[in-house]
N, C-alpha and C. Protein backbone atom coordinates (compact mmCIF):
# COMPACT_ATOMS: atom_id res chain seq x y z
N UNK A 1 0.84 -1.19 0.00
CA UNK A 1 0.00 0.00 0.00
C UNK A 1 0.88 1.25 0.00
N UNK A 2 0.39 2.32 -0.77
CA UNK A 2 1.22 3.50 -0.82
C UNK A 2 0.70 4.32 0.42
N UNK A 3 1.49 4.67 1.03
CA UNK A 3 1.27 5.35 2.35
C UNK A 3 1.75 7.15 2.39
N UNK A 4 2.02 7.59 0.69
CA UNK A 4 2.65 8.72 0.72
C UNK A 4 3.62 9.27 -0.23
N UNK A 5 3.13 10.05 -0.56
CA UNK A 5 4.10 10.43 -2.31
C UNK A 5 4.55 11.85 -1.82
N UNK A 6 6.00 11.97 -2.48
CA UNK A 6 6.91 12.72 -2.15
C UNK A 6 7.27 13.25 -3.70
N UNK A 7 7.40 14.23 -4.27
CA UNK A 7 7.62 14.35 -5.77
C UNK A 7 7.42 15.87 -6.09
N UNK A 8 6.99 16.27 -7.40
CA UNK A 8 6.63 17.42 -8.00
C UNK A 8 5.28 17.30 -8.68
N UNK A 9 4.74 18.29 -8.23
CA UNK A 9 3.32 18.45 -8.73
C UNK A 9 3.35 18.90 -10.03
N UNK A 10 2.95 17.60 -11.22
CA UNK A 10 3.05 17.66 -12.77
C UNK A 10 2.03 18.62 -13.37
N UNK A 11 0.68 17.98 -12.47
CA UNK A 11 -0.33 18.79 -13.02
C UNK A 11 -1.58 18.51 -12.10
N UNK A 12 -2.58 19.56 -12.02
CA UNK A 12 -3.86 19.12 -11.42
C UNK A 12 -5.22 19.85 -12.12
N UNK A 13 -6.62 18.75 -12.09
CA UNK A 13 -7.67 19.22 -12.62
C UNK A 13 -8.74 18.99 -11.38
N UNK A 14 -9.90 19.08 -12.24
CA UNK A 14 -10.80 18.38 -11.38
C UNK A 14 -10.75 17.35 -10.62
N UNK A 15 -10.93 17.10 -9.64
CA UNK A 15 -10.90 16.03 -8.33
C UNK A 15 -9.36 15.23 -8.75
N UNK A 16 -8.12 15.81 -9.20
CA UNK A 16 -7.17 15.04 -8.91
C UNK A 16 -6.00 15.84 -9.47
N UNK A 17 -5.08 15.12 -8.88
CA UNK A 17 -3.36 15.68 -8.84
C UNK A 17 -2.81 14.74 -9.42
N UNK A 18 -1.69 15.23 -10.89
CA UNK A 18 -0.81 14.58 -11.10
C UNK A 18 0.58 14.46 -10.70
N UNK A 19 1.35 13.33 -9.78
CA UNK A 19 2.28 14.04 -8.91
C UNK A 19 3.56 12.88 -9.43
N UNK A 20 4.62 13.39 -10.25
CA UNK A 20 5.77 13.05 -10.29
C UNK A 20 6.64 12.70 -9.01
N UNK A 21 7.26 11.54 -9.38
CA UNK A 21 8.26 10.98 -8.21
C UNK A 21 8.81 9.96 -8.78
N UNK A 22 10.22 10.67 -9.16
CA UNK A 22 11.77 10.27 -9.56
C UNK A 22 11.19 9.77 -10.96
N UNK A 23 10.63 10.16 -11.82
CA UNK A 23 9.63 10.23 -13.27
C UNK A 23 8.56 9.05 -13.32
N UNK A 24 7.93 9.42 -12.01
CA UNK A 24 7.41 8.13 -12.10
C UNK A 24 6.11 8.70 -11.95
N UNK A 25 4.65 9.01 -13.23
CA UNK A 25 3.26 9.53 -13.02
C UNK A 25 2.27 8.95 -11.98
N UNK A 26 2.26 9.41 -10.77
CA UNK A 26 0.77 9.14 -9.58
C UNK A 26 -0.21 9.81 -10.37
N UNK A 27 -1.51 9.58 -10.23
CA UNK A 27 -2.99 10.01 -10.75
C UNK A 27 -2.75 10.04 -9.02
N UNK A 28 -3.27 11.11 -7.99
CA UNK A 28 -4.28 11.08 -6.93
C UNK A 28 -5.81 11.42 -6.71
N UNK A 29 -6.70 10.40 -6.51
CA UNK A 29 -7.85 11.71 -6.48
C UNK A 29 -7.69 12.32 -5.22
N UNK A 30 -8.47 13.77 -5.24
CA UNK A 30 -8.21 14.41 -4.33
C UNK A 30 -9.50 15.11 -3.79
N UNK A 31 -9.88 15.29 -3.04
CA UNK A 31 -11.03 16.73 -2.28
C UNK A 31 -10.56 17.70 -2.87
N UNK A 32 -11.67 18.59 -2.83
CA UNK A 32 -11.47 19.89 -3.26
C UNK A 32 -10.27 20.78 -2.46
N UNK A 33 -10.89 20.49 -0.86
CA UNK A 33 -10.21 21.28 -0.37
C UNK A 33 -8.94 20.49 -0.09
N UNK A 34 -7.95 19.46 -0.32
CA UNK A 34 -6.70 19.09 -0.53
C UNK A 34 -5.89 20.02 -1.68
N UNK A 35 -7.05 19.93 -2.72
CA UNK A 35 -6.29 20.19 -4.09
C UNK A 35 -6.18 21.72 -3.86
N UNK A 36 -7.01 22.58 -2.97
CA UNK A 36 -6.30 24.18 -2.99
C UNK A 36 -5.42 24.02 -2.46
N UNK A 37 -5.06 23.08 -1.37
CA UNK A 37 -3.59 23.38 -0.60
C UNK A 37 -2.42 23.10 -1.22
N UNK A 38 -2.99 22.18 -2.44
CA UNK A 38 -1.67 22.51 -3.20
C UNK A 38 -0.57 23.34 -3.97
N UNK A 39 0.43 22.87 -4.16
CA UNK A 39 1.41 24.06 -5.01
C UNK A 39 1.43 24.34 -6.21
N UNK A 40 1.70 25.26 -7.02
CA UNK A 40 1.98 25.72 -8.11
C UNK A 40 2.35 24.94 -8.60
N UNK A 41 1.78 24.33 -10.02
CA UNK A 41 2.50 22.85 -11.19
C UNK A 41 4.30 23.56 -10.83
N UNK A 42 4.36 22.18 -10.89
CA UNK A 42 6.69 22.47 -11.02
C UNK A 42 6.59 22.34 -9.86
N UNK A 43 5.61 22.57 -8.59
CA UNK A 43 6.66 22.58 -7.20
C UNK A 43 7.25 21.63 -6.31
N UNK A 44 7.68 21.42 -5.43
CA UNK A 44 7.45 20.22 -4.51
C UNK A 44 5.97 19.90 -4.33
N UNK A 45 5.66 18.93 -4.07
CA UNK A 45 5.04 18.57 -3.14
C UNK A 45 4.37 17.22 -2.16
N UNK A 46 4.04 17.13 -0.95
CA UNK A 46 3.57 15.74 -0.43
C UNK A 46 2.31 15.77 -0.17
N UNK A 47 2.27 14.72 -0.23
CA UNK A 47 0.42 14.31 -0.48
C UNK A 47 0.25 12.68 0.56
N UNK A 48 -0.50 12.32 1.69
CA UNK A 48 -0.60 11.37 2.66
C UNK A 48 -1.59 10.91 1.40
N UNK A 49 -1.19 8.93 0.93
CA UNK A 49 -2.30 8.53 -0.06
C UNK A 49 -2.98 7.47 0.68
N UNK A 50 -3.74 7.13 -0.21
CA UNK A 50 -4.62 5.68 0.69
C UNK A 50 -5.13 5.05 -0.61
N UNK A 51 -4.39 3.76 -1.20
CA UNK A 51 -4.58 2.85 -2.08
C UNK A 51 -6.14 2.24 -1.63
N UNK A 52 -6.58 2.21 -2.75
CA UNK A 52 -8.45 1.84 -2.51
C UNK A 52 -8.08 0.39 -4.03
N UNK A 53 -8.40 -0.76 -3.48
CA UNK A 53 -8.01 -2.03 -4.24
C UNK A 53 -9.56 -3.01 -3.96
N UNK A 54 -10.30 -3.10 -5.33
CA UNK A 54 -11.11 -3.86 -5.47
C UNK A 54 -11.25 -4.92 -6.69
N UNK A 55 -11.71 -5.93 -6.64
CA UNK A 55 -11.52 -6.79 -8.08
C UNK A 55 -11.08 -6.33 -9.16
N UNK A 56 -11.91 -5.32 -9.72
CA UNK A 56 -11.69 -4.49 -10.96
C UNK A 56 -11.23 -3.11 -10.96
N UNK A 57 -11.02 -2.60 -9.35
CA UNK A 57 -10.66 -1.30 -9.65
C UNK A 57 -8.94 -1.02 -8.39
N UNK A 58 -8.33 0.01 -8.93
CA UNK A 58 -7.07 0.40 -8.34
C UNK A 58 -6.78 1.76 -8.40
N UNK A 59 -7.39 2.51 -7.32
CA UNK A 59 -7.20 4.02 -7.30
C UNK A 59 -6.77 4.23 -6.35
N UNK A 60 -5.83 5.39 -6.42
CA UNK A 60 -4.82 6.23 -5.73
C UNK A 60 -5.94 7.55 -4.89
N UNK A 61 -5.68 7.70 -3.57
CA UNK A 61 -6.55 8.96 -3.18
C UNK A 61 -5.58 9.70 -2.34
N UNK A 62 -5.64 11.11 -2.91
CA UNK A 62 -4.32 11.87 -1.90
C UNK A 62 -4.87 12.46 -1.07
N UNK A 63 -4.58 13.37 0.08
CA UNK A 63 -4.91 14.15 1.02
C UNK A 63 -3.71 14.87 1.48
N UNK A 64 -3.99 15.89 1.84
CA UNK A 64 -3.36 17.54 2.58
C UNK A 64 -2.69 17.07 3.87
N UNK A 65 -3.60 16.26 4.33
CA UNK A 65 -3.51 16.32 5.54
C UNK A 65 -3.72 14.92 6.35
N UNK A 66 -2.96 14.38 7.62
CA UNK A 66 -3.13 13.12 7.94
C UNK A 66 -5.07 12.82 8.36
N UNK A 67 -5.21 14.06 8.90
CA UNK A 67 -6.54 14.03 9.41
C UNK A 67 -7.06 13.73 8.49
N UNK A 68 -7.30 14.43 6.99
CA UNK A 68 -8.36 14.01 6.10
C UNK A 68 -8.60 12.67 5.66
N UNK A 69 -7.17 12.32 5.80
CA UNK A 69 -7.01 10.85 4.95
C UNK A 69 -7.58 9.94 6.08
N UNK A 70 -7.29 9.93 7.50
CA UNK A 70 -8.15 9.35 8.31
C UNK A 70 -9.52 9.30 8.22
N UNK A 71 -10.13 10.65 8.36
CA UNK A 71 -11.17 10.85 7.88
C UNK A 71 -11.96 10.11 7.20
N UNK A 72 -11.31 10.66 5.65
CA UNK A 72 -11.82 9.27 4.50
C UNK A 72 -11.61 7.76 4.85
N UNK A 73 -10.82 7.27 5.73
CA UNK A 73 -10.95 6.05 5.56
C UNK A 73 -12.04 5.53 6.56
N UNK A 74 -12.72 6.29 7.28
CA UNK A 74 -13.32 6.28 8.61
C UNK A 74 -14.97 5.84 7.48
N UNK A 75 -15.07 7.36 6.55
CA UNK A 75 -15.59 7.54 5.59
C UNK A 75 -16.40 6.23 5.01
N UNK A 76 -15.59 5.71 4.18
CA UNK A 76 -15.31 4.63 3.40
C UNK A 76 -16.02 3.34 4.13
N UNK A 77 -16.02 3.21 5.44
CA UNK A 77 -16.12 2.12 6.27
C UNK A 77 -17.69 1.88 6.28
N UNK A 78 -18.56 2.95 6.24
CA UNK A 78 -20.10 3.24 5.94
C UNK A 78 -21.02 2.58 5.02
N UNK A 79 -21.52 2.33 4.91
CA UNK A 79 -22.73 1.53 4.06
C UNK A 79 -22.84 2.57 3.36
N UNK A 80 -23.19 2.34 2.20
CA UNK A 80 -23.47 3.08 1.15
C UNK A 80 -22.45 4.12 0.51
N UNK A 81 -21.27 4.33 1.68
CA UNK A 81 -20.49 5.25 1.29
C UNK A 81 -19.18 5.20 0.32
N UNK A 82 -19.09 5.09 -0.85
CA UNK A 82 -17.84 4.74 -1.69
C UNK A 82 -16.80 5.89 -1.40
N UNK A 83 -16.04 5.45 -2.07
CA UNK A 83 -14.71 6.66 -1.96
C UNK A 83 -15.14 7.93 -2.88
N UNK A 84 -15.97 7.75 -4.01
CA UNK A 84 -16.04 8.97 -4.49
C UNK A 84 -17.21 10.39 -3.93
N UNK A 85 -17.94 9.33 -3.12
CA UNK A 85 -19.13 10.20 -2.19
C UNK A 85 -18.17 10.64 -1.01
N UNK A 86 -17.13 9.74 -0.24
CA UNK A 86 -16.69 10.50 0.65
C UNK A 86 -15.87 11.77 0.05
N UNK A 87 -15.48 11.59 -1.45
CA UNK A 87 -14.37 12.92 -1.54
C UNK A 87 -15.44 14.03 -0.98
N UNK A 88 -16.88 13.94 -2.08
CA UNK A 88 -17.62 14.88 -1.92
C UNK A 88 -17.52 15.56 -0.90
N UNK A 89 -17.65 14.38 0.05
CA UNK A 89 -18.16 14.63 1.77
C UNK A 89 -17.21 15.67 2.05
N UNK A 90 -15.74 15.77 1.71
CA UNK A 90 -14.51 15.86 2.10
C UNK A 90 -14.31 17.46 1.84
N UNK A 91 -14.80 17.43 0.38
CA UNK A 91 -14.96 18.68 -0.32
C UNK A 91 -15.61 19.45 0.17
N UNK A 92 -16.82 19.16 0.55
CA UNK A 92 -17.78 19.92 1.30
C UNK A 92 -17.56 20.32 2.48
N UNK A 93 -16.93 19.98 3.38
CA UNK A 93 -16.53 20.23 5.15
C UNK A 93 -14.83 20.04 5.16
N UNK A 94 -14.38 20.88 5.98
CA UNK A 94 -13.36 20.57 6.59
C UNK A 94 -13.19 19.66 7.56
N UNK A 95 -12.02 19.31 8.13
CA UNK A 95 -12.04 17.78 8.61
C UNK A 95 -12.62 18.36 10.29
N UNK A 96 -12.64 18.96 10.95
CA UNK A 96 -13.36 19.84 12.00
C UNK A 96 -14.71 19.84 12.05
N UNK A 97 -14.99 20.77 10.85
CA UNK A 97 -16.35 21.24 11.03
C UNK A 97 -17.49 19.45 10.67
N UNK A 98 -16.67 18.85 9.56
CA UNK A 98 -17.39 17.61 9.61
C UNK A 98 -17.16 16.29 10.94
N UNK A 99 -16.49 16.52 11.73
CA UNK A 99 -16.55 15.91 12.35
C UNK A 99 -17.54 16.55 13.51
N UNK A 100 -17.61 17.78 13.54
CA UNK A 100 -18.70 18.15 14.63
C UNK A 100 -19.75 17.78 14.07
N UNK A 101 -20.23 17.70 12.62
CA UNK A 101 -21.86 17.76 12.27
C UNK A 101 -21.69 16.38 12.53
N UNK A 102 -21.01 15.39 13.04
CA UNK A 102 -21.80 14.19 12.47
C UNK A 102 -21.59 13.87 14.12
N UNK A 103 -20.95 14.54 15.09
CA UNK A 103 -21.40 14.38 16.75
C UNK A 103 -22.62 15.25 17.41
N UNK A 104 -23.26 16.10 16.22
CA UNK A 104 -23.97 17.25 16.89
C UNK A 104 -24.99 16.70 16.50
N UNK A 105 -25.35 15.20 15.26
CA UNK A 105 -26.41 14.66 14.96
C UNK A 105 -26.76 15.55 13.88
N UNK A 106 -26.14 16.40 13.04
CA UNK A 106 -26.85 17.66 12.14
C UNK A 106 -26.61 17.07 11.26
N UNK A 107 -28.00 17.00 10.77
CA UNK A 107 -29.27 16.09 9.49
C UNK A 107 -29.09 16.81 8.54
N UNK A 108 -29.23 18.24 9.18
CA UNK A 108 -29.87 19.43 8.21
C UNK A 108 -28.29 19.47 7.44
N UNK A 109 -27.33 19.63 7.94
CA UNK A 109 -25.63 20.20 7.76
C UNK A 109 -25.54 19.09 6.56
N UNK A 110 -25.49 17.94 6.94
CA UNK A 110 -24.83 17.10 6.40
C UNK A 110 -25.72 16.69 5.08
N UNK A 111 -27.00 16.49 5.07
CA UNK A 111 -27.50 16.78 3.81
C UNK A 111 -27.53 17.44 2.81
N UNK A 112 -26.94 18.60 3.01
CA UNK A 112 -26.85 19.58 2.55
C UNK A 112 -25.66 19.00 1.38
N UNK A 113 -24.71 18.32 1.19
CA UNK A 113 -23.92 17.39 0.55
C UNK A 113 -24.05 16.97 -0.34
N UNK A 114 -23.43 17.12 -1.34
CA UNK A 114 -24.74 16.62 -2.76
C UNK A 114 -23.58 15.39 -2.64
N UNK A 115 -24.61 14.71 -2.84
CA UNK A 115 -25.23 12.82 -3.11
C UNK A 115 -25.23 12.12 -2.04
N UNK A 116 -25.55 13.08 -0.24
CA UNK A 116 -25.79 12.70 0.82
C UNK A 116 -26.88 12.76 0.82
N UNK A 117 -27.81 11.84 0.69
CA UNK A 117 -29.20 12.12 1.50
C UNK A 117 -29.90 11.43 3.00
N UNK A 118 -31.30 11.67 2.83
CA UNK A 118 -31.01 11.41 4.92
C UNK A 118 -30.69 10.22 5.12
N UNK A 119 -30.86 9.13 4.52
CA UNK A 119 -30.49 7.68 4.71
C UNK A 119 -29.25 7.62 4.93
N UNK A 120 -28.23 8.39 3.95
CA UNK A 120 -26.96 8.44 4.34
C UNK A 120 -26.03 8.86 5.12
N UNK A 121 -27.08 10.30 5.68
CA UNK A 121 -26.52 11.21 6.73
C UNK A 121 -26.71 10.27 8.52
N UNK A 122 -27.85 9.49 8.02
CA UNK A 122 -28.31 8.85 9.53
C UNK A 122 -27.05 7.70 9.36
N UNK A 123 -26.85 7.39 8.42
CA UNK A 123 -25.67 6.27 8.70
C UNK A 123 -24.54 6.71 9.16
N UNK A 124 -24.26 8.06 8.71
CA UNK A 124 -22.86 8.13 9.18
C UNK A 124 -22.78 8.60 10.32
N UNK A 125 -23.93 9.31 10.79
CA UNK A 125 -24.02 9.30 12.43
C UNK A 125 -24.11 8.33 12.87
N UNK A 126 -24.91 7.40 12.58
CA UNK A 126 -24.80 5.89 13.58
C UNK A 126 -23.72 5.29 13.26
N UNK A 127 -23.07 5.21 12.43
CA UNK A 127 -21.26 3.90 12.21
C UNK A 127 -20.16 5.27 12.78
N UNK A 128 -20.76 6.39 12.88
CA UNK A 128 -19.15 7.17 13.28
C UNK A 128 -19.33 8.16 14.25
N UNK A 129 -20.55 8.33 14.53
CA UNK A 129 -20.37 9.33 16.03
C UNK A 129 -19.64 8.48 17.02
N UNK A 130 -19.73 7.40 17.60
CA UNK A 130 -19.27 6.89 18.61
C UNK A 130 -17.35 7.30 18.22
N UNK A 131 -17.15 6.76 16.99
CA UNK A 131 -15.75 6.63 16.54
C UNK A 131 -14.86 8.02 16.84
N UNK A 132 -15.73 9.27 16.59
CA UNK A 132 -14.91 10.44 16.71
C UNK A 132 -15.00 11.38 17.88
N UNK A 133 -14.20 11.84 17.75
CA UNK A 133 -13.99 13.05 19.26
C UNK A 133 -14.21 14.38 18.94
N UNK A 134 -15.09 15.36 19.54
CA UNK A 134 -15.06 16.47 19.08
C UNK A 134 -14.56 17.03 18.80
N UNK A 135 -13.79 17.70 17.83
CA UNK A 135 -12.68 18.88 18.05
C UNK A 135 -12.97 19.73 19.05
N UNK A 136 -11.63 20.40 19.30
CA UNK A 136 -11.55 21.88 20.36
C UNK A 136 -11.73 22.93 19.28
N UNK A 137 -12.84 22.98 19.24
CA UNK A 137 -13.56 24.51 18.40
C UNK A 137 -14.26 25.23 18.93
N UNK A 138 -14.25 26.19 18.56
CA UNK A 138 -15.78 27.50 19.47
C UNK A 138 -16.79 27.55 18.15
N UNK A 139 -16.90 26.41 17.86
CA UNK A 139 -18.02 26.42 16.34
C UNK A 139 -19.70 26.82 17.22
N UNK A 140 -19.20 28.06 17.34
CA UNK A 140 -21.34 28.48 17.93
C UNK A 140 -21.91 27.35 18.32
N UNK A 141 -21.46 26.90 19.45
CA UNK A 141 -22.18 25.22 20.52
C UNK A 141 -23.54 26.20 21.03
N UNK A 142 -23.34 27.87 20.86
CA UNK A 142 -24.68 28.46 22.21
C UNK A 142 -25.29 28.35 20.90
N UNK A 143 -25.20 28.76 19.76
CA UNK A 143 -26.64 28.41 18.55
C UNK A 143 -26.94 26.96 18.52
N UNK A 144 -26.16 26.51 18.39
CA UNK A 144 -26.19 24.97 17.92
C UNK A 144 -26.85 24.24 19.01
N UNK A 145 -27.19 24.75 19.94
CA UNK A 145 -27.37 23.86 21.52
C UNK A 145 -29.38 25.09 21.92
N UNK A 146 -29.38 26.16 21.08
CA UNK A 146 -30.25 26.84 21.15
C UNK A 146 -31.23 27.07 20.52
N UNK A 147 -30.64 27.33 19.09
CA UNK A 147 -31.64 27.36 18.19
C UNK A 147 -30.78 27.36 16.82
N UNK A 148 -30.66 25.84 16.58
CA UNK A 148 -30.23 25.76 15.15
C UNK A 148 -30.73 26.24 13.98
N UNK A 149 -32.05 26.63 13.81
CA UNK A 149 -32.32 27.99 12.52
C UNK A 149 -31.46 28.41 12.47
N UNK A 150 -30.68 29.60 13.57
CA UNK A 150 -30.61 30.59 13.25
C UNK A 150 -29.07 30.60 12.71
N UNK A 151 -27.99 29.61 12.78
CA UNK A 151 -27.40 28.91 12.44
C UNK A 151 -27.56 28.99 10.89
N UNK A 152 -28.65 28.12 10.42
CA UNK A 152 -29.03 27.51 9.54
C UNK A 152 -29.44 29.19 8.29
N UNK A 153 -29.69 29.41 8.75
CA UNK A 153 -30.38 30.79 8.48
C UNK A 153 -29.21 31.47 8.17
N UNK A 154 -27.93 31.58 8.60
CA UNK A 154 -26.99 32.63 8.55
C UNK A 154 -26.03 31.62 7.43
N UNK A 155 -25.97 30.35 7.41
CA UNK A 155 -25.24 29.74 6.45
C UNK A 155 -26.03 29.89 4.90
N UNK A 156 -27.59 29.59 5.20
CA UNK A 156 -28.11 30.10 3.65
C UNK A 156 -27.47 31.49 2.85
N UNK A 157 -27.61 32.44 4.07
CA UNK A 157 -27.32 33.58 3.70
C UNK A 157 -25.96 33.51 3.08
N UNK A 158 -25.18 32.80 3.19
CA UNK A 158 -23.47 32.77 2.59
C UNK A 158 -23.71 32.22 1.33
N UNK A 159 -23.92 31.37 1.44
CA UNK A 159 -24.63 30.22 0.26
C UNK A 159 -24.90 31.46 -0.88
N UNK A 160 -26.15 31.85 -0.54
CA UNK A 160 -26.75 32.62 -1.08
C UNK A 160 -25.72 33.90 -2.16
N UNK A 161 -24.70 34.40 -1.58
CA UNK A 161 -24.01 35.10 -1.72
C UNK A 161 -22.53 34.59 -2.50
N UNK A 162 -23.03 32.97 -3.08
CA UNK A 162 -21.90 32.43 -3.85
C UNK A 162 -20.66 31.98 -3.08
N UNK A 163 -20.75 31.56 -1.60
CA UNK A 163 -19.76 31.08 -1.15
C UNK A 163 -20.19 29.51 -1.16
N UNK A 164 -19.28 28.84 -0.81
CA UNK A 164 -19.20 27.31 -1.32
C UNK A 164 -19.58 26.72 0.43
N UNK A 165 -19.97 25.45 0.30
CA UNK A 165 -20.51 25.03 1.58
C UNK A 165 -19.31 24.75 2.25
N UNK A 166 -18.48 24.69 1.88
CA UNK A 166 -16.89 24.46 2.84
C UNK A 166 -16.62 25.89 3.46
N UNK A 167 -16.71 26.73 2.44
CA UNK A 167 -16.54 27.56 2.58
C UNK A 167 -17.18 28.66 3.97
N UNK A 168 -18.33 28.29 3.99
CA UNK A 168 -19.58 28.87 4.70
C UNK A 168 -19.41 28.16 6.47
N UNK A 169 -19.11 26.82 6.11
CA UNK A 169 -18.95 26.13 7.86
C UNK A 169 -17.33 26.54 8.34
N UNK A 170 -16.57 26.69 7.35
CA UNK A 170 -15.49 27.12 7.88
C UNK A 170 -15.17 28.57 8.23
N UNK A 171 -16.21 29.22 8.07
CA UNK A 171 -16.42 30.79 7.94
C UNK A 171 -16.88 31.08 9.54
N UNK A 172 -17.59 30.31 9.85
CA UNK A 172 -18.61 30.00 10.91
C UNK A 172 -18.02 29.58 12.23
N UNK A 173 -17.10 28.85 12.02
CA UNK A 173 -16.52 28.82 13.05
C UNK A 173 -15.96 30.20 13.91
N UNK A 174 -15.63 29.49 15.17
CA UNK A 174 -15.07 30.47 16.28
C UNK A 174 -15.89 31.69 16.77
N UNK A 175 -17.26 31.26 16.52
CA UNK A 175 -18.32 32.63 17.02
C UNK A 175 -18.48 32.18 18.36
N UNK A 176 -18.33 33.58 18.70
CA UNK A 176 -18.51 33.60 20.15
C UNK A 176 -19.59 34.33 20.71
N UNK A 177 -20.58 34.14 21.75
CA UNK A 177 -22.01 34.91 21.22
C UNK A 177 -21.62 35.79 22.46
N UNK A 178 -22.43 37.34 22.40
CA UNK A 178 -22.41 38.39 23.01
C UNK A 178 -23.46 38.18 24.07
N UNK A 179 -23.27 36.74 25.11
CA UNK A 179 -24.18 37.19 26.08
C UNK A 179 -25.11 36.07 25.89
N UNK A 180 -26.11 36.16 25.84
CA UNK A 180 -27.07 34.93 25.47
C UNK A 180 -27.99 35.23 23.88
N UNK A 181 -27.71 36.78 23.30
CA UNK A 181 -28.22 37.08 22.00
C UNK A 181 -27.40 36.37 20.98
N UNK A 182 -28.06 35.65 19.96
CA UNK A 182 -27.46 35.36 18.78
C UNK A 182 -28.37 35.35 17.93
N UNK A 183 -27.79 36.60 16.83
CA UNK A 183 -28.61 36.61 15.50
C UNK A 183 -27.92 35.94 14.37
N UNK A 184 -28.77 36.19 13.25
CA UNK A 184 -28.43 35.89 12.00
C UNK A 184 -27.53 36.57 11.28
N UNK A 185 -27.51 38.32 11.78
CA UNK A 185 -26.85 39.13 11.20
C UNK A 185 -25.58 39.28 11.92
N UNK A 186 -25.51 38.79 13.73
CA UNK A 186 -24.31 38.75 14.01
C UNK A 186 -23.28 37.76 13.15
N UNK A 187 -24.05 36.34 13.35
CA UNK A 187 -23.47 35.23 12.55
C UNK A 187 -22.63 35.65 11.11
N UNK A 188 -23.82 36.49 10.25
CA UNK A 188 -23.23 36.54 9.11
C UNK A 188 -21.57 37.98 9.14
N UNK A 189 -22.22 38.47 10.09
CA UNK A 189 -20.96 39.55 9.89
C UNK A 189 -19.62 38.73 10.68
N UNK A 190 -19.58 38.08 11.54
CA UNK A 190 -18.34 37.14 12.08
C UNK A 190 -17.92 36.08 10.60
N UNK A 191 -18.46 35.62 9.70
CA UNK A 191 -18.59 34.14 8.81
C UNK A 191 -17.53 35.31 7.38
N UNK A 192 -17.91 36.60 7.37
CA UNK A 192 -18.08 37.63 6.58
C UNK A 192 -16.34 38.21 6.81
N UNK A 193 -16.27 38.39 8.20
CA UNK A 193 -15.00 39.27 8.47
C UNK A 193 -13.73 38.21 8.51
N UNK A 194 -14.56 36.19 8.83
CA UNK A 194 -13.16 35.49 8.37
C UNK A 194 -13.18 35.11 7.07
N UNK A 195 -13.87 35.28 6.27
CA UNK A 195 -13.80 35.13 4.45
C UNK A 195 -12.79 36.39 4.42
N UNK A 196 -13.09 37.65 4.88
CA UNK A 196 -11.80 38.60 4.06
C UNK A 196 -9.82 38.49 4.74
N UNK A 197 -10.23 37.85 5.82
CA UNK A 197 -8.88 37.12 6.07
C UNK A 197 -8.44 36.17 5.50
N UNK A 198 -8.74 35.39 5.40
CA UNK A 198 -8.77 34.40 4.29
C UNK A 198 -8.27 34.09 2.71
């Protein structure tokens, strides 16, 4: 099993990286959000892989990061879930924010996933909440524990505004509420001021 490619990044497209090592062509597929962390074609770069080997098939899957690749293989372990639904999954959430939706029980979050639907979202809460640990995040637990609309309500609003669903939960994080008030418009101006850092 390949456990990790070390090389120059030849080329990358949609859902994958072509990654030279000592002239030797890797195909990786990749998540979306792996493939931004990558470098400029020509540069170095390393990529944590995870060989996926079935009768008829032999694909290479890279990741950014040790977490993601855990992640996916955690992923993978699910009924119904193939490797190319978890990239989705992968693409869609950071390895954080998806590990909170699937301990916080969020139906609504995780559906939201295109080619997750609720059958699939209830599975991966039942085969992997027990499995994972919350992260140490300040991901708004006082909305999330209060009134998930309003939550829900302030992520449409991003959505809405052409940001990407990775984009929008990772925006979201680290709100800290003023007291016991939490709006929609606080939400969106905190989700708002870490997109321009960013």
């Amino acid at each position: 099993m390949i456990a990790f490619l070390r090389g120059r990044l030849e080329d990358k497209g949609i859902g994958y990286a072509d990654i030279d090592v000592n002239g030797v062509g890797y195909r990786a597929f990749m998540s979306n959000n792996s493939l931004a962390a990558m470098p400029p074609k020509g540069e170095p770069v390393f990529v944590y892989a995870y060989t996926y080997v079935r009768e008829d098939t032999l694909h290479l899957f890279g990741f950014a990061s040790a977490g993601e690749r855990g992640l996916f293989e955690k992923l993978i372990t699910v009924s119904g879930i193939g490797p190319k639904v978890a990239l989705a999954v992968l693409s869609a959430f950071d390895v954080d924010s998806l590990k909170q939706a699937i301990v916080n029980e969020d139906i609504a979050l995780i559906t939201s996933i295109p080619g997750i639907g609720k059958k699939n979202a209830l599975r991966l809460i039942l085969e992997l909440k027990e499995k994972l640990t919350s992260p140490e995040t300040g991901f708004i637990p006082a909305v999330l524990a209060k009134d998930r609309s309003v939550y829900e309500e302030a992520r449409g609003a991003l959505l809405s505004l052409g940001y990407s669903p990775a984009e929008a939960n990772k925006s979201l994080e680290g709100f800290a509420a003023d007291g016991d008030r939490v709006t929609v418009e606080s939400l969106v101006k905190h989700a708002l001021r870490n997109l321009v850092k960013s």
